[in-house]
N, C-alpha and C. Protein backbone atom coordinates (compact mmCIF):
# COMPACT_ATOMS: atom_id res chain seq x y z
N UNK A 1 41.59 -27.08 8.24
CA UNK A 1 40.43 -27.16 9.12
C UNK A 1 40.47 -28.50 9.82
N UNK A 2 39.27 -29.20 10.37
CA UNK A 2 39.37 -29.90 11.14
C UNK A 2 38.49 -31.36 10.08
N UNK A 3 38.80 -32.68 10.57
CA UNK A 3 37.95 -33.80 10.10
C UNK A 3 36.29 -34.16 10.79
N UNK A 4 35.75 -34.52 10.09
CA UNK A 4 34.56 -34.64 11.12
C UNK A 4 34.70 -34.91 12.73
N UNK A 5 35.75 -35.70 12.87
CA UNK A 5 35.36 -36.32 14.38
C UNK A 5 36.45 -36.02 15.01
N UNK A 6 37.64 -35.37 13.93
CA UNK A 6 38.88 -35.20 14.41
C UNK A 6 39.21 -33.93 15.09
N UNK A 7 40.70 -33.55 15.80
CA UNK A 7 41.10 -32.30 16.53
C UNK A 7 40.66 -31.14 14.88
N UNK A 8 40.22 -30.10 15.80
CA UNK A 8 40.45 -28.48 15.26
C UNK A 8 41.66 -28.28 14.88
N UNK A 9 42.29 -27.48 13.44
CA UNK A 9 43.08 -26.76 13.70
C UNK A 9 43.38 -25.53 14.78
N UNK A 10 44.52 -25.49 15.12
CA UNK A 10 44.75 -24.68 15.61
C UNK A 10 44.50 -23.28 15.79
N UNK A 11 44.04 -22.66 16.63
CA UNK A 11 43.27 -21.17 16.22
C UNK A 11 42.38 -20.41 15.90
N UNK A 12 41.83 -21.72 15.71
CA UNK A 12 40.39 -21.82 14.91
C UNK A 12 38.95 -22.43 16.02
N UNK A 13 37.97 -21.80 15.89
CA UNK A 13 36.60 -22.58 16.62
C UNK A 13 36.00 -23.10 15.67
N UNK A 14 36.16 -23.36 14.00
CA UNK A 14 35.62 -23.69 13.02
C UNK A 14 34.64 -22.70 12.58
N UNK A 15 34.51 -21.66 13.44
CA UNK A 15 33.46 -20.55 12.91
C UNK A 15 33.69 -19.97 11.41
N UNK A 16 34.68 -20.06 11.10
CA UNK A 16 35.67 -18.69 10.30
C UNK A 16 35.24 -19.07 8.58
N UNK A 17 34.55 -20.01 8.26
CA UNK A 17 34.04 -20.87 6.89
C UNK A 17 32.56 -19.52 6.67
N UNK A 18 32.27 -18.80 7.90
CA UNK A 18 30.78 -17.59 7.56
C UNK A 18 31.21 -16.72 6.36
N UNK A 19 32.16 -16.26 6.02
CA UNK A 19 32.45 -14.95 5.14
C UNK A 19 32.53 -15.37 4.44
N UNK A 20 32.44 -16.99 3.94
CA UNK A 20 32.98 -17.39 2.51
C UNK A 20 31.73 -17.91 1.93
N UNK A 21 30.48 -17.97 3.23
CA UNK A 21 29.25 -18.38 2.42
C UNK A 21 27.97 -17.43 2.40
N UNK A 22 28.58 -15.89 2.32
CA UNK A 22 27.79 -14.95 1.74
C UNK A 22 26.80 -15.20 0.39
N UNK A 23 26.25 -14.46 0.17
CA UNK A 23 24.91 -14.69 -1.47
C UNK A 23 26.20 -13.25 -1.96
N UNK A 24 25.80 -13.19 -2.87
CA UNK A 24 26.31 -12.29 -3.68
C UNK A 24 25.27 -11.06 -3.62
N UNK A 25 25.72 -9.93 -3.26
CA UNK A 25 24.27 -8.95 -2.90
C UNK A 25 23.62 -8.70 -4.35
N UNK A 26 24.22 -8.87 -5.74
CA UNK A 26 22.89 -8.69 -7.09
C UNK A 26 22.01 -10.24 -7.30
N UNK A 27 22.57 -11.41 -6.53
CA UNK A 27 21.68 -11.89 -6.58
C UNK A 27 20.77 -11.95 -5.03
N UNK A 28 20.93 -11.64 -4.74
CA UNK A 28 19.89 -10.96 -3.07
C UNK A 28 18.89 -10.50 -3.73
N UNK A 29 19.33 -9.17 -4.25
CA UNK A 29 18.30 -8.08 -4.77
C UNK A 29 17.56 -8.53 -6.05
N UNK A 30 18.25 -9.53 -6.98
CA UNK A 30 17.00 -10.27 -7.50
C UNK A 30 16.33 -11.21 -7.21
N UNK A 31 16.54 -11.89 -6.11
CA UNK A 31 15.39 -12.00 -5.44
C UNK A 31 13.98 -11.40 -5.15
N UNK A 32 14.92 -10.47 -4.18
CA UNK A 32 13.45 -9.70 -3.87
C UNK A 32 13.37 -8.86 -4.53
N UNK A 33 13.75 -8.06 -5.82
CA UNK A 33 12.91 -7.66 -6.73
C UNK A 33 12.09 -8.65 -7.47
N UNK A 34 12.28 -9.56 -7.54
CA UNK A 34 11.12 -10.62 -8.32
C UNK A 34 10.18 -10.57 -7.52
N UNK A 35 10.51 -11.16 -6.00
CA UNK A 35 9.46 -11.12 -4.84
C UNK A 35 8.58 -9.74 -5.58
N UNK A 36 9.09 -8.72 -4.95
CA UNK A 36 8.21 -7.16 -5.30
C UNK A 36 7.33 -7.51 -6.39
N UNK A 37 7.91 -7.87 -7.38
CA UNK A 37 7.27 -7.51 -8.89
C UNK A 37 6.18 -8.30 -8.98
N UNK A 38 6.27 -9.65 -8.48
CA UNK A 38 5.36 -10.23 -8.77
C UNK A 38 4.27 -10.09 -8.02
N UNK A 39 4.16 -9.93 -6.46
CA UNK A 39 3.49 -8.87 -5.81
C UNK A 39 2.68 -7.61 -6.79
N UNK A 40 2.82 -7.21 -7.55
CA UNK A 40 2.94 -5.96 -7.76
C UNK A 40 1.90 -6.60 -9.29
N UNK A 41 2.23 -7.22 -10.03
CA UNK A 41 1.72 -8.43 -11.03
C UNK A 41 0.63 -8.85 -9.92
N UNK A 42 0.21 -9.39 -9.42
CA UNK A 42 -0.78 -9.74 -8.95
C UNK A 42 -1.84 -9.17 -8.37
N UNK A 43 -1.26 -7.63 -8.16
CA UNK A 43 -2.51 -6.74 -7.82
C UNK A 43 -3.09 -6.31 -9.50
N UNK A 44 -2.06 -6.37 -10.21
CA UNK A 44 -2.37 -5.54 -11.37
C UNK A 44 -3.65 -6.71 -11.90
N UNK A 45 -3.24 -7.97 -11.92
CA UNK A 45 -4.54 -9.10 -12.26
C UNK A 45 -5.62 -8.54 -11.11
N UNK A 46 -5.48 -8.61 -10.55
CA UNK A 46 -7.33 -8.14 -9.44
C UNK A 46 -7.82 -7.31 -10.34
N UNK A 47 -6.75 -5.76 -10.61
CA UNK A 47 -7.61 -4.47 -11.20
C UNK A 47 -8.17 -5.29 -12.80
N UNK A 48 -7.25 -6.19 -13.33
CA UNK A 48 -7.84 -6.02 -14.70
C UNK A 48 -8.49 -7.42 -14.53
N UNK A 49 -9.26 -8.28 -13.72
CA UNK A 49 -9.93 -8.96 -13.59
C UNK A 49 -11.49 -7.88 -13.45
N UNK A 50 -11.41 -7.17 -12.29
CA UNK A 50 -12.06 -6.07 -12.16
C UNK A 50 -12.61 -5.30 -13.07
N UNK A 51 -11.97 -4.95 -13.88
CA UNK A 51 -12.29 -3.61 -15.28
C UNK A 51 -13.17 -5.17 -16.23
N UNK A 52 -12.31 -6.31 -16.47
CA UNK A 52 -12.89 -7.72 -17.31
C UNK A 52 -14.10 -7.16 -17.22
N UNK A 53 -14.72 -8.03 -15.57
CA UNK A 53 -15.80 -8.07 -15.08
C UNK A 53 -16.77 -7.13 -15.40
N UNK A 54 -17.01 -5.96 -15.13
CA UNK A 54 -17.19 -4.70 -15.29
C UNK A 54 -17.82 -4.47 -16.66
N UNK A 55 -16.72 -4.95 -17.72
CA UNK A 55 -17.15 -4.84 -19.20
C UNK A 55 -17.75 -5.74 -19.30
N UNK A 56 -18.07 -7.36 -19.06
CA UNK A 56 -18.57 -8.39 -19.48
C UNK A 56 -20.06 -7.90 -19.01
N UNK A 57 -20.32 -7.13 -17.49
CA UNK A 57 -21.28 -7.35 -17.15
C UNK A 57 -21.85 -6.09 -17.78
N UNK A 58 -21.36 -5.27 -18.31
CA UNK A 58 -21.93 -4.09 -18.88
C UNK A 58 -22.62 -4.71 -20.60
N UNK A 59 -21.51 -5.50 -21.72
CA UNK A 59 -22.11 -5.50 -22.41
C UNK A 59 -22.98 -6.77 -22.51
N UNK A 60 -22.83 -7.90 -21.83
CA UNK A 60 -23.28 -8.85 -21.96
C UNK A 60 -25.14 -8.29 -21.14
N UNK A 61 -25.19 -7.19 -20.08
CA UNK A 61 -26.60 -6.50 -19.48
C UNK A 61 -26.92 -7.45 -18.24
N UNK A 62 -25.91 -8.27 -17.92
CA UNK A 62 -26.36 -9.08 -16.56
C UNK A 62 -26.52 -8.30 -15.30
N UNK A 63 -26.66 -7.01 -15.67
CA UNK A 63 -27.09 -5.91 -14.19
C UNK A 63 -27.58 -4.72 -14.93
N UNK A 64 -28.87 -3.67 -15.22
CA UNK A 64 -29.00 -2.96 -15.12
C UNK A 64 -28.10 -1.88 -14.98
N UNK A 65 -27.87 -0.53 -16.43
CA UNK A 65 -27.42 0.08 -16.95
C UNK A 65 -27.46 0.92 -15.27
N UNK A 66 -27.95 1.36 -14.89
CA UNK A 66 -28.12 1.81 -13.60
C UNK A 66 -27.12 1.62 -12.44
N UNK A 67 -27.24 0.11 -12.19
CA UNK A 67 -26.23 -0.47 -11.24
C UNK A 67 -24.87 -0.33 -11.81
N UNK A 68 -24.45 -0.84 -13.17
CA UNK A 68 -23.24 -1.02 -13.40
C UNK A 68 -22.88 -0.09 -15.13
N UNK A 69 -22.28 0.57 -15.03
CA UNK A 69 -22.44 1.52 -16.31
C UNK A 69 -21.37 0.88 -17.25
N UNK A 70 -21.42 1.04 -18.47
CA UNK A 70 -20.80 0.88 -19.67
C UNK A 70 -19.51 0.97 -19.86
N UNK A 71 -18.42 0.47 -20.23
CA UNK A 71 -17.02 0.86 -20.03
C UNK A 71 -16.48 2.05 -20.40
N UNK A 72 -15.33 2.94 -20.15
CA UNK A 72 -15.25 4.07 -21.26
C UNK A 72 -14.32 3.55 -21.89
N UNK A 73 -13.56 4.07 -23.02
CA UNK A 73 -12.81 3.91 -24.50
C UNK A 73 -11.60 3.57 -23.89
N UNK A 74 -11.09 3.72 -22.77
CA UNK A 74 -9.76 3.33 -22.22
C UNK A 74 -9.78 1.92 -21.84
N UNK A 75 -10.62 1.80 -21.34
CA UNK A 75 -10.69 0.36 -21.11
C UNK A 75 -10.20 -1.15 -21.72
N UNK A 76 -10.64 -0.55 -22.94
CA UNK A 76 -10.59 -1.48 -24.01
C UNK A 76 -9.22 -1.56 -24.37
N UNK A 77 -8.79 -1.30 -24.62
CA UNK A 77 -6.60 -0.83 -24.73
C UNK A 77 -6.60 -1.64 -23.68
N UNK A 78 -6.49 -0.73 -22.44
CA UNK A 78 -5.93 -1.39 -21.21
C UNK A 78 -6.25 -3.06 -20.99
N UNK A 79 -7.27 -3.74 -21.62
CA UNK A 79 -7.33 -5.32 -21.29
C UNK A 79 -5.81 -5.79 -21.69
N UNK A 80 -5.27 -5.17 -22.83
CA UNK A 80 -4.17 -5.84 -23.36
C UNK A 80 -2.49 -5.66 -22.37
N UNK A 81 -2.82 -4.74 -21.13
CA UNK A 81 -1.96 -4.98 -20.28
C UNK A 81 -1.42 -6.21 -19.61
N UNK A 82 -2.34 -7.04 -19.59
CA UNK A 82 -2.55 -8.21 -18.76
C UNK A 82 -0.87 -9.03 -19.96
N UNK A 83 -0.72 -8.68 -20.95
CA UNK A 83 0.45 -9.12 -21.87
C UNK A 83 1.91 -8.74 -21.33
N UNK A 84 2.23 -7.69 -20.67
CA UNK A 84 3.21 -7.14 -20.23
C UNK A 84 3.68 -8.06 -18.92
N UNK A 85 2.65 -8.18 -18.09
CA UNK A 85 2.91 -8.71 -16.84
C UNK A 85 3.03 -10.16 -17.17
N UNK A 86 2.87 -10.71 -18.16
CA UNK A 86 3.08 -12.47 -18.72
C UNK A 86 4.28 -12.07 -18.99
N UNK A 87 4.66 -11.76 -19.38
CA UNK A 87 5.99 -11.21 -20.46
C UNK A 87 6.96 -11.25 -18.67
N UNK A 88 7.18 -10.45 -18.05
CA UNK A 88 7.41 -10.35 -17.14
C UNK A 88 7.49 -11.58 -16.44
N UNK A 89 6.71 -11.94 -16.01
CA UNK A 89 6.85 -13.36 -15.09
C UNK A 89 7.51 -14.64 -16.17
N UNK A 90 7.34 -14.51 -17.48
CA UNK A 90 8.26 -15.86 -18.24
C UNK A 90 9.84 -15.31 -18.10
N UNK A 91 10.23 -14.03 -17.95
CA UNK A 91 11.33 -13.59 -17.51
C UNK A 91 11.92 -13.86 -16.25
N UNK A 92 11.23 -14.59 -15.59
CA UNK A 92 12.23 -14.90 -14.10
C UNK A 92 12.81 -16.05 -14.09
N UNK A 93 12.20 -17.32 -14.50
CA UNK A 93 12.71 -18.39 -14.61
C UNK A 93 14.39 -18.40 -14.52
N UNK A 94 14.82 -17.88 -16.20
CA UNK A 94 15.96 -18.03 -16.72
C UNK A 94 16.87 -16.36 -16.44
N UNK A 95 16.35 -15.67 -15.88
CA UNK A 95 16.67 -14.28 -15.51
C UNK A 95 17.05 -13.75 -17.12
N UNK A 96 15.56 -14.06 -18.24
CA UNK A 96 15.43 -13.43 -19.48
C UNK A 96 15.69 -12.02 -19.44
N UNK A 97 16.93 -11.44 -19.65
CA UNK A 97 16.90 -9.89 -20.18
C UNK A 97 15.67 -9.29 -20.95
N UNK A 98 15.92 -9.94 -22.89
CA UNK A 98 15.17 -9.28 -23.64
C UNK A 98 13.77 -9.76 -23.02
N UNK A 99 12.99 -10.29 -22.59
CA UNK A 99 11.56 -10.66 -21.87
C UNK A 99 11.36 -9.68 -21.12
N UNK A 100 12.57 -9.56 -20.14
CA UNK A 100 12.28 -8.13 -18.91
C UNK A 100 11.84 -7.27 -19.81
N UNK A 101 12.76 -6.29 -20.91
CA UNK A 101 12.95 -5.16 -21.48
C UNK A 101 11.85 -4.83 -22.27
N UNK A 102 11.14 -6.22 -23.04
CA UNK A 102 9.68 -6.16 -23.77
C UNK A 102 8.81 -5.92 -22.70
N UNK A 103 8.67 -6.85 -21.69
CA UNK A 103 7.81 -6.26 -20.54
C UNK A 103 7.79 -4.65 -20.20
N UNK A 104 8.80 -4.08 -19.71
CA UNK A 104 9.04 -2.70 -19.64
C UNK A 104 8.55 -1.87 -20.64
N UNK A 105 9.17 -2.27 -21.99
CA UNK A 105 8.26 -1.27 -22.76
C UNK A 105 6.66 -1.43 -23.38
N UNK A 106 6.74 -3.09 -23.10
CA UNK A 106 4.89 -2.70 -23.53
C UNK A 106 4.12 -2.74 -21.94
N UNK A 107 4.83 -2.37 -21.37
CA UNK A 107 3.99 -1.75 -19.73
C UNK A 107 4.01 -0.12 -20.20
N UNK A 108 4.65 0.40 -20.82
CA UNK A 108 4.23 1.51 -21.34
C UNK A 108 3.38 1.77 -22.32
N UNK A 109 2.99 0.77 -23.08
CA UNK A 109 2.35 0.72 -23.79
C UNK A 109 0.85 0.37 -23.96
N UNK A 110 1.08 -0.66 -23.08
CA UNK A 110 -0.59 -1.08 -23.15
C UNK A 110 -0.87 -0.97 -21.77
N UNK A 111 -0.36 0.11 -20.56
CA UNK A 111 -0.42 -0.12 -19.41
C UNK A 111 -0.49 1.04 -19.18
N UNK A 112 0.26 2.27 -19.32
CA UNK A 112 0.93 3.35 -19.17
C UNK A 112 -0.35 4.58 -19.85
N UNK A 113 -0.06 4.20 -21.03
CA UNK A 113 -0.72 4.95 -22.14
C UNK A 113 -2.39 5.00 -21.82
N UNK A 114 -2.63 3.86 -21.82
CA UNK A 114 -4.56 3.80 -21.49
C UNK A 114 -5.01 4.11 -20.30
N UNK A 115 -3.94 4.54 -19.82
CA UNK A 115 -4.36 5.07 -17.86
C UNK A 115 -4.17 6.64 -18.18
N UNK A 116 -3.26 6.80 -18.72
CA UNK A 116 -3.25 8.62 -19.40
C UNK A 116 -4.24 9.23 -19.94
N UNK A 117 -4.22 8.02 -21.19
CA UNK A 117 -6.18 8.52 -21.96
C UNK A 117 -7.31 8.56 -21.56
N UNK A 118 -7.24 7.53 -20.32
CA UNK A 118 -8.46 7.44 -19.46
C UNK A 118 -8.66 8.66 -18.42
N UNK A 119 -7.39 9.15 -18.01
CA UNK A 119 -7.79 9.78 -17.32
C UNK A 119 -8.32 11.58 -18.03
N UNK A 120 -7.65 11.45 -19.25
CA UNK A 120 -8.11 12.72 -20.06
C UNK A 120 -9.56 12.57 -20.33
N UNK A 121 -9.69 11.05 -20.67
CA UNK A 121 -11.46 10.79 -21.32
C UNK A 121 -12.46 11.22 -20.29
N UNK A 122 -11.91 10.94 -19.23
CA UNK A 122 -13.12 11.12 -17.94
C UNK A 122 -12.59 12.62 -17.02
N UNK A 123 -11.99 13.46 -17.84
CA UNK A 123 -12.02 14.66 -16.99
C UNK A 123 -12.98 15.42 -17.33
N UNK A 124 -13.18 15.49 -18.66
CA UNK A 124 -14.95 16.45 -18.34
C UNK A 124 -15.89 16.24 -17.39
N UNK A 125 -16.09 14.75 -17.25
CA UNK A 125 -17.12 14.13 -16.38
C UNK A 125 -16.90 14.70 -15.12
N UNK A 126 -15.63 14.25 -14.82
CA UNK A 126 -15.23 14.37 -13.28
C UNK A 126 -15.43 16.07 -12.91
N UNK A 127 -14.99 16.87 -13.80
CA UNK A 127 -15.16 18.07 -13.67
C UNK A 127 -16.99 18.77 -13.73
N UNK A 128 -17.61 17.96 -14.34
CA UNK A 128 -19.03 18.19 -14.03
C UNK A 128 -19.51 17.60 -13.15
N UNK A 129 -19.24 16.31 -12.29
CA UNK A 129 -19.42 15.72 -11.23
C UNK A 129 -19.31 16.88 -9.99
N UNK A 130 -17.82 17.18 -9.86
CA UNK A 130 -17.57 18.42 -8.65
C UNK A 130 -17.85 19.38 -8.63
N UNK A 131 -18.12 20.45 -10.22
CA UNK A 131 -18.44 21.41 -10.03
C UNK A 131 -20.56 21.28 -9.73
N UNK A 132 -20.95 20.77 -10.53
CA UNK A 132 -22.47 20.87 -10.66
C UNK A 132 -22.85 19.73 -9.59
N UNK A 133 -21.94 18.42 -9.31
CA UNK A 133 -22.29 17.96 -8.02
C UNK A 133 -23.57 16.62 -9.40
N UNK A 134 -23.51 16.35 -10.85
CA UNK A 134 -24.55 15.56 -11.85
C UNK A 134 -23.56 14.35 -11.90
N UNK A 135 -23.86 13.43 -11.97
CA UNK A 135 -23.29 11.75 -12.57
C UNK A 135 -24.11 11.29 -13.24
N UNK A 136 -23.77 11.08 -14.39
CA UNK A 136 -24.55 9.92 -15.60
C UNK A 136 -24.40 8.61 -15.11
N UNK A 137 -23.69 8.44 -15.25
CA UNK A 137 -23.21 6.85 -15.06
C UNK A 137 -22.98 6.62 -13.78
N UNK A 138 -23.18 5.50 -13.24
CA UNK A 138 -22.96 4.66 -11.84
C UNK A 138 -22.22 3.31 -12.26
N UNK A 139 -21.88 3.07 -10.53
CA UNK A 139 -21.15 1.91 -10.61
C UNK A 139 -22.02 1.39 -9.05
N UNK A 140 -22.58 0.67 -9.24
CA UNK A 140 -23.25 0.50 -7.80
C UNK A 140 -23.52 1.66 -6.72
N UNK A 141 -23.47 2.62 -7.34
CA UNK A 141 -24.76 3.69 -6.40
C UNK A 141 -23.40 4.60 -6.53
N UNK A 142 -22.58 3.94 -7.02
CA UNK A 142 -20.96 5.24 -6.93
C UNK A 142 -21.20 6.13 -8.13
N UNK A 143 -20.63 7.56 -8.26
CA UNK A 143 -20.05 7.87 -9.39
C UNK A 143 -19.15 7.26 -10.51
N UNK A 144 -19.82 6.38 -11.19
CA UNK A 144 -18.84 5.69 -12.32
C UNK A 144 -17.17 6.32 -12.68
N UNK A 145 -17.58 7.83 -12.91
CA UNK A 145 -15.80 8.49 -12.98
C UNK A 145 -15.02 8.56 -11.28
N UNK A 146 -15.57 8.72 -10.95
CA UNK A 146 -15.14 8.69 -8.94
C UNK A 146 -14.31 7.24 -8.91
N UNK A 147 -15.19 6.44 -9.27
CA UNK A 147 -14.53 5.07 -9.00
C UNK A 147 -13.25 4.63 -10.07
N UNK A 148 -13.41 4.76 -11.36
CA UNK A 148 -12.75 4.45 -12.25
C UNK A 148 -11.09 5.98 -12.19
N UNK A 149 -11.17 6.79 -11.56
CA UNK A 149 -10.44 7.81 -11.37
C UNK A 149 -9.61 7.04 -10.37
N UNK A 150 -10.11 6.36 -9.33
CA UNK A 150 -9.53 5.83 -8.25
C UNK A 150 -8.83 4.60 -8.62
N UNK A 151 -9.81 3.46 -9.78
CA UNK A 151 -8.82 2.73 -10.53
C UNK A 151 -7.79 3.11 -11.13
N UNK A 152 -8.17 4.63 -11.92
CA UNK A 152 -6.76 4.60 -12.65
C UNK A 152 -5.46 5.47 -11.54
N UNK A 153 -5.66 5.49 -10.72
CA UNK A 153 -5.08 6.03 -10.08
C UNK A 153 -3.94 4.79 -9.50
N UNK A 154 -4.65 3.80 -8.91
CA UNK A 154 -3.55 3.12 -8.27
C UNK A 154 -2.94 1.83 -9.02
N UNK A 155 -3.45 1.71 -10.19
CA UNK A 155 -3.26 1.08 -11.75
C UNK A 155 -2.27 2.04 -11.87
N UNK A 156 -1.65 3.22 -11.88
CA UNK A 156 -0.58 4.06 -12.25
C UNK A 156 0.31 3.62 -11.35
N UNK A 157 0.03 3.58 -10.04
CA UNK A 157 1.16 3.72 -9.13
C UNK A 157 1.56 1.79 -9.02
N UNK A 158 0.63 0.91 -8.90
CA UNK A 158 0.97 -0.49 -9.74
C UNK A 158 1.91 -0.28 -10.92
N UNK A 159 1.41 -0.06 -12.08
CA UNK A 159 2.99 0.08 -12.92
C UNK A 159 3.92 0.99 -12.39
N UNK A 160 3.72 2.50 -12.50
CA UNK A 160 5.00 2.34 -12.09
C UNK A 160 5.51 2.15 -11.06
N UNK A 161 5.30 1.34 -10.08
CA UNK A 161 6.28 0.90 -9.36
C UNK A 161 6.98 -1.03 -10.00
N UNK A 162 6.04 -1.15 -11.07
CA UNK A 162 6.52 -2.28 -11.52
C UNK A 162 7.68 -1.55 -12.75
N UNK A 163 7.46 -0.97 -13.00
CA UNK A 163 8.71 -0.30 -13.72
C UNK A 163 9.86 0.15 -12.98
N UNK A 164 9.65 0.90 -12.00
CA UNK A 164 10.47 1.06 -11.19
C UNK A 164 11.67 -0.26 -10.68
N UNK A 165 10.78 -1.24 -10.41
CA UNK A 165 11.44 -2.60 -9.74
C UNK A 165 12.29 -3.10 -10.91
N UNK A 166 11.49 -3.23 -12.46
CA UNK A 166 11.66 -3.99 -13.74
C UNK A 166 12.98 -3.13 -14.02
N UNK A 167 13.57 -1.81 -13.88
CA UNK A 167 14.81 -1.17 -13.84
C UNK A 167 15.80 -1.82 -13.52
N UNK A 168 14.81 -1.98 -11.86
CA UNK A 168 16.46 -2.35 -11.02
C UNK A 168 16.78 -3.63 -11.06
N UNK A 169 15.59 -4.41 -11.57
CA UNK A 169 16.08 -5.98 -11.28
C UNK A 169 17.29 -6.17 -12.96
N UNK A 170 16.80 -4.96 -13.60
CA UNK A 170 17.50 -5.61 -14.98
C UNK A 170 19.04 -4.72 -15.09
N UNK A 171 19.40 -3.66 -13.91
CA UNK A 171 20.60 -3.19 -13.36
C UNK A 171 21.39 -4.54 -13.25
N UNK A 172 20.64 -5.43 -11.97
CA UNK A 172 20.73 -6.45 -11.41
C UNK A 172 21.51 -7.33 -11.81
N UNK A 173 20.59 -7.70 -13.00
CA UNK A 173 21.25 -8.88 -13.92
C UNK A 173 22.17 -8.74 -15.13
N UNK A 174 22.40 -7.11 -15.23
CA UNK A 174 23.27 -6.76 -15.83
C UNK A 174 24.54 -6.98 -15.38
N UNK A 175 24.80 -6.81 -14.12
CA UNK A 175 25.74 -6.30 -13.13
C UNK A 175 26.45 -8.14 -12.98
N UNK A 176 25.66 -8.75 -12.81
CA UNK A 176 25.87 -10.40 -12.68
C UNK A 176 26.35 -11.03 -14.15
N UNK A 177 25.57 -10.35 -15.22
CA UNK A 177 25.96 -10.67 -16.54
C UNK A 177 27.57 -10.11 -16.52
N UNK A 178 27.61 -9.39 -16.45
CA UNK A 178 29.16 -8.56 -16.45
C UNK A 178 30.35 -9.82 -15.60
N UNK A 179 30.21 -9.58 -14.39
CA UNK A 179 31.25 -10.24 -13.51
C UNK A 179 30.85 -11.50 -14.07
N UNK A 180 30.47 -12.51 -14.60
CA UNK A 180 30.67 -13.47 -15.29
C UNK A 180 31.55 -13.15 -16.26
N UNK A 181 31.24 -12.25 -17.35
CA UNK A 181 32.03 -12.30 -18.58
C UNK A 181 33.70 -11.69 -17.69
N UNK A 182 33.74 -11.17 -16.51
CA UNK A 182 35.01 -10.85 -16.58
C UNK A 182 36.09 -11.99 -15.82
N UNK A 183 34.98 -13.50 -15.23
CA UNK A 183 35.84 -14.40 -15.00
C UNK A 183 36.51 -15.18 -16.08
């Protein structure tokens, strides 16, 4: 090649050094699967800041049984999601495998599972809500199951798409773990 101030080699515009300073595309994609995930981690804190709230103000009575109704039995499980997504984010630092893989499975666990039960717990309701058109419970003038149906709804599609990502990022770092061990 050429010296700072000195002639070009021959043949050359000095361009030709681009192909050799590519990223490696598995670490690209863990990138922005972290980007995603943690995205994805941070909506999941709103909802379970949300559900917190909700319960504090239900049993602690700082609003009228009326305005804000009582938690149902799923709830209570599900606070312990907020563990999965810690688990998860101490995994990026050092691109922690076993951290990812605990994350993954207790996102099924304390994430997965109490959005299933919840939604079994509140189908009678919901089903007497639409057919007879009755709500017990409120949430600020809402149908308490209407609203909490709609939480668990996009609380599902939040994990799994954090599962979804937590897959590929750990493909990812598999794939990078490998071509190391084969230099």
């Amino acid at each position: 090649m050429a010296s700072r101030g000195g002639p070009r080699a021959a043949g050359t515009d000095g361009s030709d050094f681009q192909h050799r300073e590519r990223v490696a595309s598995h670490y690209q994609m863990s990138v922005t699967l972290k980007s995603e995930i943690k995205k994805l981690i941070y909506t999941h804190v709103v909802i379970w800041l949300l559900l917190l709230a909700q319960m504090c103000v239900g049993h602690l009575k700082l609003l009228s049984h009326d305005q804000v109704a009582m938690p149902y039995q799923w709830e209570y499980p599900y606070l312990l999601s907020i563990l999965p997504s810690l688990l998860g984010l101490l995994s990026f630092p050092r691109n922690n495998i076993s951290y990812l893989v605990l994350s993954m499975i207790s996102t099924g666990l304390f994430s997965v599972a109490p959005l299933i039960y919840g939604a079994m717990e509140m189908f009678p309701m919901a089903q007497q809500l639409y057919r007879h058109g009755k709500a017990y419970r409120f949430i600020f003038g809402f149908s308490a199951v209407s609203v909490m149906y709609l939480v668990v709804v996009v609380a599902a599609q939040v994990h799994g798409w954090q599962l979804y990502y937590s897959k590929k990022l750990l493909d990812s770092w598999f794939t990078s773990t490998q071509e190391k061990k084969k230099k």
